[in-house]
N, C-alpha and C. Protein backbone atom coordinates (compact mmCIF):
# COMPACT_ATOMS: atom_id res chain seq x y z
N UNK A 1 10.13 7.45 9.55
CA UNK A 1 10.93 6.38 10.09
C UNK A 1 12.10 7.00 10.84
N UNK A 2 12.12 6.83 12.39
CA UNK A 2 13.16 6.94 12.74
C UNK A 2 14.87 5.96 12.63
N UNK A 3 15.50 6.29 12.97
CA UNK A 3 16.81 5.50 12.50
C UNK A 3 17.58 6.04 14.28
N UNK A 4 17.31 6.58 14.99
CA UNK A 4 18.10 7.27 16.60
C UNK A 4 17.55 6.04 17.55
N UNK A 5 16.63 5.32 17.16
CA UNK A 5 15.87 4.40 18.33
C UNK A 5 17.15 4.08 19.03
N UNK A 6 17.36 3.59 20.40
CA UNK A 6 18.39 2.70 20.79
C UNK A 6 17.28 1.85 21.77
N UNK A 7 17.29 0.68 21.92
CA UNK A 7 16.56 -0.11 22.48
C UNK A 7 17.42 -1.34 22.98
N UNK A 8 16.60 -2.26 24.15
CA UNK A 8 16.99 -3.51 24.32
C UNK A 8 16.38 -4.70 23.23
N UNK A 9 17.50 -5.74 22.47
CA UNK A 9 16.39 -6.72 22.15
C UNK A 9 16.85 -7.87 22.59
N UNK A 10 16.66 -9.24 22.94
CA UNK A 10 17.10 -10.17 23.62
C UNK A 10 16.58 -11.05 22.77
N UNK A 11 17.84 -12.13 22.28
CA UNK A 11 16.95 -13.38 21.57
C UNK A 11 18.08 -14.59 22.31
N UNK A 12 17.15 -15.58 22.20
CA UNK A 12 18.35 -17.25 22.47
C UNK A 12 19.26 -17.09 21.38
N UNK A 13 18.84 -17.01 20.43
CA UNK A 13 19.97 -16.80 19.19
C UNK A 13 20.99 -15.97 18.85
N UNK A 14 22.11 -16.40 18.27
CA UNK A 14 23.08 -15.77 17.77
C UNK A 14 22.59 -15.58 16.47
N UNK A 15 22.15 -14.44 15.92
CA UNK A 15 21.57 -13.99 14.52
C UNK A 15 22.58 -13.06 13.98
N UNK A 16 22.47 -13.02 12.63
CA UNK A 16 23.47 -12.59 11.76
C UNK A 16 22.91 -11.16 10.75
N UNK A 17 23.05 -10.07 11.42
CA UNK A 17 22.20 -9.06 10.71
C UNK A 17 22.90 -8.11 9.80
N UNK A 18 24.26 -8.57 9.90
CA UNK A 18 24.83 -7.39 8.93
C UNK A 18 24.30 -7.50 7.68
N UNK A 19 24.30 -5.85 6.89
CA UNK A 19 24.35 -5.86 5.52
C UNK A 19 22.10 -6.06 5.68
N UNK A 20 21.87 -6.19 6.72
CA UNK A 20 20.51 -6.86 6.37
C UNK A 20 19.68 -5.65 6.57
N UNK A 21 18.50 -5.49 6.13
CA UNK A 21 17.75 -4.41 6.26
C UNK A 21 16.24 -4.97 7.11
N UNK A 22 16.35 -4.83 8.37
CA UNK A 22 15.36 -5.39 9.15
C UNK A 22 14.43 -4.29 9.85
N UNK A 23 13.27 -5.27 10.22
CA UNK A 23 11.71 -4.30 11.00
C UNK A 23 11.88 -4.90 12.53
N UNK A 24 11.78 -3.81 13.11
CA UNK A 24 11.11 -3.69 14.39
C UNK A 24 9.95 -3.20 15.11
N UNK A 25 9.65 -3.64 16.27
CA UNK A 25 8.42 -3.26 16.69
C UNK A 25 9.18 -2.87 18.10
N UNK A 26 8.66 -1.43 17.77
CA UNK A 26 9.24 -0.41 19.08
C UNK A 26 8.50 0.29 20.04
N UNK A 27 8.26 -0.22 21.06
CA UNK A 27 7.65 -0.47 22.21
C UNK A 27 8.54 0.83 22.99
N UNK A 28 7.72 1.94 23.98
CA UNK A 28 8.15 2.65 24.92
C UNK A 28 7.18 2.55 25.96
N UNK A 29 7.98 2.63 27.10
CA UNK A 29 7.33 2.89 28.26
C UNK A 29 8.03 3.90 29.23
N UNK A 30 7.05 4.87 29.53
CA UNK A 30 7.91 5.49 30.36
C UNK A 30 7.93 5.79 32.21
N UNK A 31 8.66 4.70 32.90
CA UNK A 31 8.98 4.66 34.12
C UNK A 31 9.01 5.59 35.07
N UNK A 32 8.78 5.57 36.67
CA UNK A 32 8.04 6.43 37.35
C UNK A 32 9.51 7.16 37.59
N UNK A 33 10.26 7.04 37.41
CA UNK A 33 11.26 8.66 37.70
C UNK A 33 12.04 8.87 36.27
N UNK A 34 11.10 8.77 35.58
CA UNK A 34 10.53 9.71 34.39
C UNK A 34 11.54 9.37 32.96
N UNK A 35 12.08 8.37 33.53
CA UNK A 35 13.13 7.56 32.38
C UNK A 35 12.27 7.06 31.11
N UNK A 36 12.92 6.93 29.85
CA UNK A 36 11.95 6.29 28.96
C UNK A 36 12.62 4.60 28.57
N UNK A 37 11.67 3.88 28.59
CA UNK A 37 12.35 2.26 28.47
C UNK A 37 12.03 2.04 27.16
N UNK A 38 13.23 1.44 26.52
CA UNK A 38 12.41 0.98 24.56
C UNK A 38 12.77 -0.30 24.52
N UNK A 39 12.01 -1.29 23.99
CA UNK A 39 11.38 -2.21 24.14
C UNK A 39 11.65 -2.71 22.22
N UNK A 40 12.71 -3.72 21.90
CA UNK A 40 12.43 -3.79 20.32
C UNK A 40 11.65 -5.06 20.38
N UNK A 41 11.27 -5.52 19.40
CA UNK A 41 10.86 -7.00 18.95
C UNK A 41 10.76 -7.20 17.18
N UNK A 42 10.91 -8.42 17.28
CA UNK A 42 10.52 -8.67 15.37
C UNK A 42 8.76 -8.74 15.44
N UNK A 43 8.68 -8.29 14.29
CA UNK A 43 7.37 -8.72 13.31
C UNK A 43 7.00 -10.24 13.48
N UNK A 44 6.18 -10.44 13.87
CA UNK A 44 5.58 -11.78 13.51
C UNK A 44 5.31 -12.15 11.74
N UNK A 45 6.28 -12.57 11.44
CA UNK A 45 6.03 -12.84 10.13
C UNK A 45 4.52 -13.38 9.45
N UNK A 46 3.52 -14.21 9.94
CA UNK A 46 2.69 -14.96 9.67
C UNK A 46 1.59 -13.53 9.87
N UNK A 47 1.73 -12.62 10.53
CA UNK A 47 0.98 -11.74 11.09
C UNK A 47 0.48 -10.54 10.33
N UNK A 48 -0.51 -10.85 9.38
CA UNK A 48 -1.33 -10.30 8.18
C UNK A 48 -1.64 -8.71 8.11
N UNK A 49 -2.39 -8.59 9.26
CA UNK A 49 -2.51 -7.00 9.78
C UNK A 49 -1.63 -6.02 9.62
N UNK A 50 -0.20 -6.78 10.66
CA UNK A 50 0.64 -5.75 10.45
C UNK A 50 1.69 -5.96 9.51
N UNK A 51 1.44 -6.47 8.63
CA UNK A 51 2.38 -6.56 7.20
C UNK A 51 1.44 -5.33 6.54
N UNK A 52 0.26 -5.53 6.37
CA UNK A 52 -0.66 -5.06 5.91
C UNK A 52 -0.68 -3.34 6.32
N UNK A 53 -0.59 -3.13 7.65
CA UNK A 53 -0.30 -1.60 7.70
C UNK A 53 0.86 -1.30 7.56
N UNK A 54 2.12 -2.00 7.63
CA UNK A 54 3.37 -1.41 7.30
C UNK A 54 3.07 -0.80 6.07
N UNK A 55 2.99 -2.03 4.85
CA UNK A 55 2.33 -1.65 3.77
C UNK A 55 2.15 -0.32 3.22
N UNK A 56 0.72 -0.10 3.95
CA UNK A 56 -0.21 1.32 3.42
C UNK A 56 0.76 2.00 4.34
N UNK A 57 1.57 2.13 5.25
CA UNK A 57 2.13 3.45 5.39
C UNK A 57 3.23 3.65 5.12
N UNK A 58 4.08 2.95 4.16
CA UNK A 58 5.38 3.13 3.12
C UNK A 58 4.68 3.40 1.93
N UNK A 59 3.34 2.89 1.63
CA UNK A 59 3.52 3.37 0.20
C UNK A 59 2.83 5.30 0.38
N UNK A 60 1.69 5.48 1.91
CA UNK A 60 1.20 6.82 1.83
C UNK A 60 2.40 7.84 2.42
N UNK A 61 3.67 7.41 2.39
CA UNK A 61 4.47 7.98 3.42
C UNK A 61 5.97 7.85 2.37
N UNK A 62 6.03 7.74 1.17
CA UNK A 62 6.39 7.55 0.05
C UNK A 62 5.96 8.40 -1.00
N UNK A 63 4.29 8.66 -0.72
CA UNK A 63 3.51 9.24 -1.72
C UNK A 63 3.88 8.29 -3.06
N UNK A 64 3.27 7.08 -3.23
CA UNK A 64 3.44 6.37 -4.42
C UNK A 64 2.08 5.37 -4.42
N UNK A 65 1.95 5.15 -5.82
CA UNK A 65 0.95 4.23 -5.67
C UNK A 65 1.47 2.79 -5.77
N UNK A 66 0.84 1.88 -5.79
CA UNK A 66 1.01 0.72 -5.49
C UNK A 66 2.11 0.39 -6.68
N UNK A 67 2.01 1.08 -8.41
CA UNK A 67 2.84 0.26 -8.98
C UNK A 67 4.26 0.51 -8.58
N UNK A 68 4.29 2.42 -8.47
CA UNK A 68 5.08 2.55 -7.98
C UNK A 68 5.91 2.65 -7.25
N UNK A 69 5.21 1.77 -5.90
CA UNK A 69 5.89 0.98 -4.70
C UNK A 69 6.56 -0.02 -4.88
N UNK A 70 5.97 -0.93 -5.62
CA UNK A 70 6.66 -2.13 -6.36
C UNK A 70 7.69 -1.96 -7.29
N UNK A 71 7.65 -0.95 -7.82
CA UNK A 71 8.81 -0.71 -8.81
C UNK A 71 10.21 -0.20 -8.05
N UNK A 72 9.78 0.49 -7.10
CA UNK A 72 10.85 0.66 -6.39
C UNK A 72 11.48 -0.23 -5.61
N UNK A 73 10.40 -1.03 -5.01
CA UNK A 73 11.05 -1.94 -4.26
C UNK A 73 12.43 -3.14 -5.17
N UNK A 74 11.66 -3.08 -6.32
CA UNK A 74 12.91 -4.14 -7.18
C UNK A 74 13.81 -3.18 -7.46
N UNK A 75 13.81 -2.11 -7.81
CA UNK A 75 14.97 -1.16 -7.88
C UNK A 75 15.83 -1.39 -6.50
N UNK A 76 15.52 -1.10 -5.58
CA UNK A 76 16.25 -0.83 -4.46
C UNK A 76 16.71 -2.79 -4.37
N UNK A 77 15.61 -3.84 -4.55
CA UNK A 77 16.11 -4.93 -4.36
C UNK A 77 15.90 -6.21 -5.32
N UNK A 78 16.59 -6.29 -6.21
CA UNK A 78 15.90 -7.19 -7.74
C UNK A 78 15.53 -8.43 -7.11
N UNK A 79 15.91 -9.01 -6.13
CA UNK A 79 15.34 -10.18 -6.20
C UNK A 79 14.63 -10.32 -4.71
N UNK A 80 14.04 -9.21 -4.69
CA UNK A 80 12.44 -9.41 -3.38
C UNK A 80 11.54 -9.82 -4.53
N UNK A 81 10.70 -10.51 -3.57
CA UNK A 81 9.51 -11.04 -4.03
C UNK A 81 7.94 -10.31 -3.66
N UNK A 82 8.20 -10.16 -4.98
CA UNK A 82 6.56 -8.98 -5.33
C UNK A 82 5.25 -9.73 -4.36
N UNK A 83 4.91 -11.27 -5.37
CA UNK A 83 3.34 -11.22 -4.50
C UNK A 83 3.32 -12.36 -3.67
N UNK A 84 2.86 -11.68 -2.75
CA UNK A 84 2.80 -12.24 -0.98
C UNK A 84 3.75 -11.67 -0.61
N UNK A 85 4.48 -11.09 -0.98
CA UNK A 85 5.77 -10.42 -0.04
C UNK A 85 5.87 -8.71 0.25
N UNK A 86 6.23 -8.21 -0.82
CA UNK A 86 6.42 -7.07 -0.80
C UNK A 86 4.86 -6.43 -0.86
N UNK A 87 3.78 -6.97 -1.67
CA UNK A 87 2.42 -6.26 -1.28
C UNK A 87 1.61 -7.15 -1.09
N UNK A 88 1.27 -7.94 0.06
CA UNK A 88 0.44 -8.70 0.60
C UNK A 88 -1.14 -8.50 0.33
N UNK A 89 -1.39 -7.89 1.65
CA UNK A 89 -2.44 -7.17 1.92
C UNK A 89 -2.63 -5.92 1.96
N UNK A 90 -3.48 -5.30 1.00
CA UNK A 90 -3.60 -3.96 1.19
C UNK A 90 -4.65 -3.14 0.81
N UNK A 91 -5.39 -1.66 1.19
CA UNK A 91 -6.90 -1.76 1.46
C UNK A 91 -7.14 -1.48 -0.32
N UNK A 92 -8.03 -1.59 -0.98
CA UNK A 92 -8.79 -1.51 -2.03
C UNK A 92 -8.51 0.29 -2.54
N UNK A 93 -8.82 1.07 -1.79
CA UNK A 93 -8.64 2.23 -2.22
C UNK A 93 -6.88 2.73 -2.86
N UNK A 94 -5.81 1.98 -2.11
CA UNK A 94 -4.28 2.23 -3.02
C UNK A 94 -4.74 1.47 -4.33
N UNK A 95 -5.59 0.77 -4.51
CA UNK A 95 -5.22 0.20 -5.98
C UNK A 95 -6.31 1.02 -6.52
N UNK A 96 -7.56 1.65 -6.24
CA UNK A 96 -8.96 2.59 -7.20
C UNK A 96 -7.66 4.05 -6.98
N UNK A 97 -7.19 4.64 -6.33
CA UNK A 97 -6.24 5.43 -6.02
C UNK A 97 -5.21 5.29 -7.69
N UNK A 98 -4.77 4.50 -7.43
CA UNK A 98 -3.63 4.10 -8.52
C UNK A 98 -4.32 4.20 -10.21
N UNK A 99 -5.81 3.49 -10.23
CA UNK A 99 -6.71 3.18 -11.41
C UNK A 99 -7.09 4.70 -12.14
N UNK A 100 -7.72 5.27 -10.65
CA UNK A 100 -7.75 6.79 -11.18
C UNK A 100 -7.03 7.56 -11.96
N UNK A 101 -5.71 8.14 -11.12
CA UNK A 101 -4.44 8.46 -11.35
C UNK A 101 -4.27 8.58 -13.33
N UNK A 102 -4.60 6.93 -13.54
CA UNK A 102 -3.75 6.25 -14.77
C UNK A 102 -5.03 6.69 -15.39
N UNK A 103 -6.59 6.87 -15.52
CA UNK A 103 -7.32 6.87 -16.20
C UNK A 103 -7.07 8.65 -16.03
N UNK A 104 -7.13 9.43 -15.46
CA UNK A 104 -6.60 10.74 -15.82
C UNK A 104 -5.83 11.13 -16.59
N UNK A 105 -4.48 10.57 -16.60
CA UNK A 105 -3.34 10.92 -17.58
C UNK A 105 -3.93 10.70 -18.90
N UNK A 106 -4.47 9.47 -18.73
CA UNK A 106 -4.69 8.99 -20.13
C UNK A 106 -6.11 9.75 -21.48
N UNK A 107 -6.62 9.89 -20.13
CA UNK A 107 -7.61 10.96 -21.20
C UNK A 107 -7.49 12.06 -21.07
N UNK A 108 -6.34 12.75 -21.24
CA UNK A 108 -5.62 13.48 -21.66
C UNK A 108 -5.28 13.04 -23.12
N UNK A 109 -4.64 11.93 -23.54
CA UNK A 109 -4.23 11.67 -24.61
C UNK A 109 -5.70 10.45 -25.30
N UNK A 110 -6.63 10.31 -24.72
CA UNK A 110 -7.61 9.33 -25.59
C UNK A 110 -8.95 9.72 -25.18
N UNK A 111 -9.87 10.68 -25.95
CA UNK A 111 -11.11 11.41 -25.81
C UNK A 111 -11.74 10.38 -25.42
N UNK A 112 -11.89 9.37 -25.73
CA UNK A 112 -12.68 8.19 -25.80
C UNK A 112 -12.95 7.90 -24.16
N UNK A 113 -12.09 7.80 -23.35
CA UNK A 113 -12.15 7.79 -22.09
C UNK A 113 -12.79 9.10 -21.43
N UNK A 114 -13.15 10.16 -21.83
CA UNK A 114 -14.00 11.12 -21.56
C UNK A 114 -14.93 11.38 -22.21
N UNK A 115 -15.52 10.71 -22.94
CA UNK A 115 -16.93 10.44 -23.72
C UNK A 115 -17.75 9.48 -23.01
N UNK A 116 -19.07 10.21 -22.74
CA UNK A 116 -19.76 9.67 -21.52
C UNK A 116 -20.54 8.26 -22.65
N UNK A 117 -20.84 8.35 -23.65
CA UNK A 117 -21.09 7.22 -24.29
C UNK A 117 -20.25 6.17 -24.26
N UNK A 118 -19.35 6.36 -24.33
CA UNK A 118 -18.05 4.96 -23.89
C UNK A 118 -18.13 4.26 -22.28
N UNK A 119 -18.51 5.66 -21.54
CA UNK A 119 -18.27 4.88 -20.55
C UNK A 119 -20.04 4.36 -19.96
N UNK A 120 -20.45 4.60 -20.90
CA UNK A 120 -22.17 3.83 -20.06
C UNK A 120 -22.19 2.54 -21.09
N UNK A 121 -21.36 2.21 -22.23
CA UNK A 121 -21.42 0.95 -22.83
C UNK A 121 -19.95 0.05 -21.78
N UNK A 122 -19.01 0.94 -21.09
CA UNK A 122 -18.12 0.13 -20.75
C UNK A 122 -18.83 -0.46 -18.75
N UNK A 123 -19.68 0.69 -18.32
CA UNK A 123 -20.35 0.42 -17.23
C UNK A 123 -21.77 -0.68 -17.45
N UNK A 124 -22.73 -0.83 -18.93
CA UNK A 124 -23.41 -1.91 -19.17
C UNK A 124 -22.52 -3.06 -19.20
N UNK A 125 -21.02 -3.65 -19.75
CA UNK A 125 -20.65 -4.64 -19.82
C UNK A 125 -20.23 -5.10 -18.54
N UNK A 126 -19.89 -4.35 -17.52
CA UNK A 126 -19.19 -4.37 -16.69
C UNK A 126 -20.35 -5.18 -15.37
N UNK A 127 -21.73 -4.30 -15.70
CA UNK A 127 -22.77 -4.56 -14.45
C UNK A 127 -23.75 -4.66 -15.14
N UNK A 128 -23.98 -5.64 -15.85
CA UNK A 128 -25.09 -6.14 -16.72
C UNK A 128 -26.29 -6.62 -15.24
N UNK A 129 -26.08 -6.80 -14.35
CA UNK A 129 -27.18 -7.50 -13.56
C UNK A 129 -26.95 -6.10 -12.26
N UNK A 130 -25.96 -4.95 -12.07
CA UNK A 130 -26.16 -4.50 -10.73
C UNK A 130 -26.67 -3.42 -11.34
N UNK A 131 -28.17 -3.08 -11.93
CA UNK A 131 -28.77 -1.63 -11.97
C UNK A 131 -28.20 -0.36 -11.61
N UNK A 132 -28.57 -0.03 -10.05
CA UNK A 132 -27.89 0.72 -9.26
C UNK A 132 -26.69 1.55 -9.18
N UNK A 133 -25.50 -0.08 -8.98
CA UNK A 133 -24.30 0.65 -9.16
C UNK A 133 -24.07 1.34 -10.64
N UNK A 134 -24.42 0.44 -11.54
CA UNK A 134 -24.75 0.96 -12.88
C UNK A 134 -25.32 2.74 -12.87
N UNK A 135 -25.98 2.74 -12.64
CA UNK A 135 -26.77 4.24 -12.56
C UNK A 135 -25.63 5.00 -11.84
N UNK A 136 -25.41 4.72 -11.02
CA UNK A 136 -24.32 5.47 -10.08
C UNK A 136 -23.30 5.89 -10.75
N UNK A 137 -22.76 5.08 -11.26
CA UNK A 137 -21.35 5.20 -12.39
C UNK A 137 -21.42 5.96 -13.77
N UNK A 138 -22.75 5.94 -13.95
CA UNK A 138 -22.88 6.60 -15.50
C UNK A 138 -23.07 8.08 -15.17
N UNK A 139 -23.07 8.40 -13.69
CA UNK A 139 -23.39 9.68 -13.47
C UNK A 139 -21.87 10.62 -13.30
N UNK A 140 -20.81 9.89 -13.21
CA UNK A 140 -19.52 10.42 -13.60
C UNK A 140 -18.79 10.27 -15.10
N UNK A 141 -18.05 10.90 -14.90
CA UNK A 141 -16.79 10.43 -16.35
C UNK A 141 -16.05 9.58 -16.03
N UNK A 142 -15.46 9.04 -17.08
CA UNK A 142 -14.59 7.74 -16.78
C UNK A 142 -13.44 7.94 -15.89
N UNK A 143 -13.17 9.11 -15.81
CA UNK A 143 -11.93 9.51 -15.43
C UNK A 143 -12.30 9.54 -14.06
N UNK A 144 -13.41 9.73 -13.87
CA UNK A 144 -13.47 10.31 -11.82
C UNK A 144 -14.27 8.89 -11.52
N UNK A 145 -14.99 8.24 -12.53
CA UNK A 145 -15.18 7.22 -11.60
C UNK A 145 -14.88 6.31 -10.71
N UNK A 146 -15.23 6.23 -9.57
CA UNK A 146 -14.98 4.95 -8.53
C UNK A 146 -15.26 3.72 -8.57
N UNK A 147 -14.95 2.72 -9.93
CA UNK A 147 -14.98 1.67 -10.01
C UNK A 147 -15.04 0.67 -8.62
């Protein structure tokens, strides 16, 4: 994240930003005698995508997983709002990412989670009707599997 941007932004409004911690969308172009033009705008709030990649690249650009994106975020702000807000949309792998992580530590401290018998009775309850993925899963430990 840069913080040096200097840009134009133009609104009808008289808006009130002190104290506020706001997103931009920073637009360059660079003009034929070789000047660079910056270009700010707001986020379309309603606009899913790019909530959605802001997202994944504060929490991979953070190095945190999802809980611990969220945890920070109420640290830094107690009264943001966790769901729909602070983690909307975001791809499937930060949260199997995060699942992993926590099933590692932990069988460290609980054999049971690295006993391949636990985990082909916890992969039968799980996919009683998907064969396949079933087979697939019993061929790791609990710990590396990709749920």
């Amino acid at each position: 994240m840069r913080n040096d941007i200097v840009g134009e932004y133009r609104t009808k409004e008289k808006l009130n930003w002190i104290g506020k911690k706001l997103d931009f969308i920073v637009s360059e172009k660079k003009l034929k005698d070789g000047t660079l033009k910056v270009n700010l705008s707001t986020p379309d709030p309603t606009d899913w995508t790019l909530r959605k990649k802001k997202t994944e690249k504060d929490i991979s650009n953070m190095n945190l997983t999802v809980g611990e994106y969220v945890l920070q975020t109420l640290i830094d702000n107690p009264s943001s709002k966790v769901r729909g807000k602070t983690v909307h949309t975001i791809d499937r792998k930060y949260y199997k990412n995060e699942l992993n992580q926590i099933l590692d530590r932990q069988s460290k401290y609980h054999e049971e989670l690295s006993d391949h018998k636990s985990l082909c009775k916890a992969v039968a309850l799980l996919y009683k009707n998907n064969v396949a993925h079933r087979d697939t899963l019993e061929r790791n430990t609990m710990h590396s599997t990709h749920l």
